[in-house]
C-alpha atoms as a PDB file:
ATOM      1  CA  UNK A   1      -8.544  -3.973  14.021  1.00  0.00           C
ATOM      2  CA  UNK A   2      -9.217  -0.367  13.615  1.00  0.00           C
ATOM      3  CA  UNK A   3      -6.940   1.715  10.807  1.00  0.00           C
ATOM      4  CA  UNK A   4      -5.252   4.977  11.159  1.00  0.00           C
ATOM      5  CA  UNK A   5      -8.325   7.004   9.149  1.00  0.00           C
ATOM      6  CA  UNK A   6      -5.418  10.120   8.867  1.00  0.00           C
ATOM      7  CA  UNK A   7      -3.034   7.665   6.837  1.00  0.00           C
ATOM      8  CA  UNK A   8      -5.860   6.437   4.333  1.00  0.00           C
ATOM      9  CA  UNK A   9      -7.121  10.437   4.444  1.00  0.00           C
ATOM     10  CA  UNK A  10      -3.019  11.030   3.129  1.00  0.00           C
ATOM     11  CA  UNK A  11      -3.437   8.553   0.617  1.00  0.00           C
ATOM     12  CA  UNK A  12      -7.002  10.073  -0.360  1.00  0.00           C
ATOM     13  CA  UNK A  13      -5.224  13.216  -1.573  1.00  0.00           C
ATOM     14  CA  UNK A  14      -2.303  11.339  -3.202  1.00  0.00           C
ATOM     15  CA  UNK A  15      -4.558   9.500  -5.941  1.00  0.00           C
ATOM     16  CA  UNK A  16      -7.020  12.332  -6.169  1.00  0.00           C
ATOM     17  CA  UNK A  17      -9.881  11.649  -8.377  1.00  0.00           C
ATOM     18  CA  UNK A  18      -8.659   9.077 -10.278  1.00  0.00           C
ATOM     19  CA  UNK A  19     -11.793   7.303 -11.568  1.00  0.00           C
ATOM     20  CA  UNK A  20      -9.895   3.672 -11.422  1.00  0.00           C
ATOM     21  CA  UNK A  21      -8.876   4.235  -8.308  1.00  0.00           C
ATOM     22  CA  UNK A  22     -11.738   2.472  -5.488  1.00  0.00           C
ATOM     23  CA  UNK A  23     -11.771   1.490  -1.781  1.00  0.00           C
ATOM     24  CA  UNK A  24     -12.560  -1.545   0.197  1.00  0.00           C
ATOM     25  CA  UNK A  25     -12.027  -2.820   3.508  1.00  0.00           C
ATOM     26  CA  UNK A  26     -10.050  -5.777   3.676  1.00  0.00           C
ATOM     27  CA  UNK A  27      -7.624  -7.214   6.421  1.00  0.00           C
ATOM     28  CA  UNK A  28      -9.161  -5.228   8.908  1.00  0.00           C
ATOM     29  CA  UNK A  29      -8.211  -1.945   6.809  1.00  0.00           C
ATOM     30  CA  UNK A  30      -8.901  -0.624   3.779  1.00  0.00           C
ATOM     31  CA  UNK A  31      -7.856  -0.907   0.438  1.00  0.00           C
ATOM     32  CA  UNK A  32      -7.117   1.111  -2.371  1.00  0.00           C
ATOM     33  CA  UNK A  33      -7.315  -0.835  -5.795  1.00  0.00           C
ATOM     34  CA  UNK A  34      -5.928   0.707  -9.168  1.00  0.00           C
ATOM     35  CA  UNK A  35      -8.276  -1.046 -12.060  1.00  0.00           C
ATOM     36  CA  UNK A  36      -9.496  -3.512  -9.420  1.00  0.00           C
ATOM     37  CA  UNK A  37      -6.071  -4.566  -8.147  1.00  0.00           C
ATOM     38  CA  UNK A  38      -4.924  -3.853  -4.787  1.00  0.00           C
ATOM     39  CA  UNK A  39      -1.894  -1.072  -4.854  1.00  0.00           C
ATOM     40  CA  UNK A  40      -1.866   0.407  -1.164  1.00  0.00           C
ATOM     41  CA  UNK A  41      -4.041  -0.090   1.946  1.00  0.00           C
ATOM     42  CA  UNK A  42      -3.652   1.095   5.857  1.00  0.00           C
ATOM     43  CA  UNK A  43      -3.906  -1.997   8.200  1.00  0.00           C
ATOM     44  CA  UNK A  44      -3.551  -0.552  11.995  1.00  0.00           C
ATOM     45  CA  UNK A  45      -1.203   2.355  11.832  1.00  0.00           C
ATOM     46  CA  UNK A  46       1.517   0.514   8.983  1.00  0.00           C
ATOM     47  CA  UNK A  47       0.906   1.387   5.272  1.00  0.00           C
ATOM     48  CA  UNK A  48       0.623  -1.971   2.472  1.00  0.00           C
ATOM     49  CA  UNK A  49       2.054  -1.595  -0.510  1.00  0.00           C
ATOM     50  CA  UNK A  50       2.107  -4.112  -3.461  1.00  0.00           C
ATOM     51  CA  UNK A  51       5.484  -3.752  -4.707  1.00  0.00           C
ATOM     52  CA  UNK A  52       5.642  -7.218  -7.073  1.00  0.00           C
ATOM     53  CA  UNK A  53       8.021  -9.855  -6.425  1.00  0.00           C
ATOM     54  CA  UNK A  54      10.371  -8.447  -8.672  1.00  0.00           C
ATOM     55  CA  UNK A  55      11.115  -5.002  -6.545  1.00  0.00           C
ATOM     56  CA  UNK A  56      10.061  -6.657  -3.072  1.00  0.00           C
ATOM     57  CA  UNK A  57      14.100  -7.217  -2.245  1.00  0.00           C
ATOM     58  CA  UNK A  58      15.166  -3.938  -2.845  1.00  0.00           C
ATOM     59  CA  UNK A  59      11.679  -2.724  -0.987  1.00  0.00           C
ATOM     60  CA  UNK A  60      12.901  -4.481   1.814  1.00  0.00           C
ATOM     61  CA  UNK A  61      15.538  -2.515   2.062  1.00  0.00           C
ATOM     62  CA  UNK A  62      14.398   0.780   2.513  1.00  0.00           C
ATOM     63  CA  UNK A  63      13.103   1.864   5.885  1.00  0.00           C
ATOM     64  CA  UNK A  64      10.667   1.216   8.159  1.00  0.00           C
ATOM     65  CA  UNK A  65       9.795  -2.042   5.346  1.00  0.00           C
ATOM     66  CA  UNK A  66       8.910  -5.669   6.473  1.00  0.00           C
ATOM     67  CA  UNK A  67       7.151  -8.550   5.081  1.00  0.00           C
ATOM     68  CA  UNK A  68       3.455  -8.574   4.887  1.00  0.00           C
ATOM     69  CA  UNK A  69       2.995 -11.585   6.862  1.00  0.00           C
ATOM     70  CA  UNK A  70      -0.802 -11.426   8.324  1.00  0.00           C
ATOM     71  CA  UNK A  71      -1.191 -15.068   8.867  1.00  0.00           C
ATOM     72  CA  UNK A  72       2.229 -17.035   8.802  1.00  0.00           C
ATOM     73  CA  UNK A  73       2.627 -16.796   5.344  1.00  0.00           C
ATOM     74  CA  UNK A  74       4.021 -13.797   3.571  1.00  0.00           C
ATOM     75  CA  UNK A  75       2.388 -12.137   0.873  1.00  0.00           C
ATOM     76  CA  UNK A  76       4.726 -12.369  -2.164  1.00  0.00           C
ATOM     77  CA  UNK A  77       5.407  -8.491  -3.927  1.00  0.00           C
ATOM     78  CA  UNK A  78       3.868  -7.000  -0.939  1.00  0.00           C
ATOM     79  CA  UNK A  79       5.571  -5.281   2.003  1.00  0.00           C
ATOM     80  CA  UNK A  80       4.113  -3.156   5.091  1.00  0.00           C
ATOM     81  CA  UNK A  81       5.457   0.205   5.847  1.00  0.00           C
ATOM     82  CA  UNK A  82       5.734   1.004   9.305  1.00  0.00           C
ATOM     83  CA  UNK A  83       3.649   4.663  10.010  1.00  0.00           C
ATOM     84  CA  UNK A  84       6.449   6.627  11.263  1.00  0.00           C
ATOM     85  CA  UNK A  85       8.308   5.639   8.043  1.00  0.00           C
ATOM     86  CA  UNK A  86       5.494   7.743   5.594  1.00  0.00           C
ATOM     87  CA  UNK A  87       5.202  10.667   8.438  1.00  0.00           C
ATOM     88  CA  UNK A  88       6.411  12.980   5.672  1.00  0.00           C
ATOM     89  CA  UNK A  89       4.297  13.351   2.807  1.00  0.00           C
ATOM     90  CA  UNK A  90       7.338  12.755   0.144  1.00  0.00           C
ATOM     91  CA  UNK A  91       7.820   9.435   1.661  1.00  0.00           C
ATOM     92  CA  UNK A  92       4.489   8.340   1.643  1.00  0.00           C
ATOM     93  CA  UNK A  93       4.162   9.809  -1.642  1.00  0.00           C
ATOM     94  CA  UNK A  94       6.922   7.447  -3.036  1.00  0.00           C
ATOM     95  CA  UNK A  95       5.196   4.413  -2.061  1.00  0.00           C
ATOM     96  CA  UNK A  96       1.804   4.910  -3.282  1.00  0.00           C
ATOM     97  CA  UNK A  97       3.492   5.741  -6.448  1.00  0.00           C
ATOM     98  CA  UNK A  98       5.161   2.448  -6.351  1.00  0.00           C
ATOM     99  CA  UNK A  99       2.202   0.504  -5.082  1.00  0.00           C
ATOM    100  CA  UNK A 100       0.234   2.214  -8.161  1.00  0.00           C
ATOM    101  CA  UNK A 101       2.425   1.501 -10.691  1.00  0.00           C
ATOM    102  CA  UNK A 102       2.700  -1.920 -10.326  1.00  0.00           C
ATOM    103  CA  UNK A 103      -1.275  -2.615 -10.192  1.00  0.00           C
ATOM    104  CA  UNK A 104      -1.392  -0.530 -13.346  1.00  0.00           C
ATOM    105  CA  UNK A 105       1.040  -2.876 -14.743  1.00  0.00           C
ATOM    106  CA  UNK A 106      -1.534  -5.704 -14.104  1.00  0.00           C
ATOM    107  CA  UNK A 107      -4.652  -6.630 -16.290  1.00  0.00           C
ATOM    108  CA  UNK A 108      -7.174  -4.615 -15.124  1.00  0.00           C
ATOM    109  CA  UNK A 109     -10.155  -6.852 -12.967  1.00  0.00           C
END
């Protein structure tokens, strides 16, 4: 599955040069890992974010949010963003900051 390249360009900008920020392609996408933990990636057009179990509830909520469910089983602490839900860069800002945070929060890999 291809990924929307303009999304993961987006997120590009939003972590700057952060030198513990990398990228890998994974689930057809890519990845962007904080300290070798996964914080955001693009799969298709949609937008991953590891939010933790803790704040995946209230995640939920907000919109364009669904379970990250690649394979019949969801991914606990992670949700997928639908693209039309980060269209405006304050949106899509939020999330990466989210999806940042927590894999800062986590001991580095």
């Amino acid at each position: 599955m291809a990924y929307d390249e303009g999304l993961a360009e987006r997120i590009r900008s939003r972590l700057g040069d952060d030198p513990d920020v990398t990228e890998r392609r994974m689930f057809g996408g890519i990845a962007f890992l904080v300290g070798g933990n996964m914080a955001v990636g693009v799969t298709g057009d949609d937008l991953m974010v590891r939010v933790g179990p803790d704040a995946a509830g209230a995640a939920l909520a907000r919109p364009g949010a669904r379970v990250f469910d690649m394979t019949g089983r969801p991914m606990r602490g992670w949700v997928v963003v639908a693209g039309p839900a980060v269209a405006e860069d304050d949106a899509l800002a939020a999330w990466v900051a989210e999806g940042c945070a927590f894999a800062r929060g986590l001991p580095p890999k």
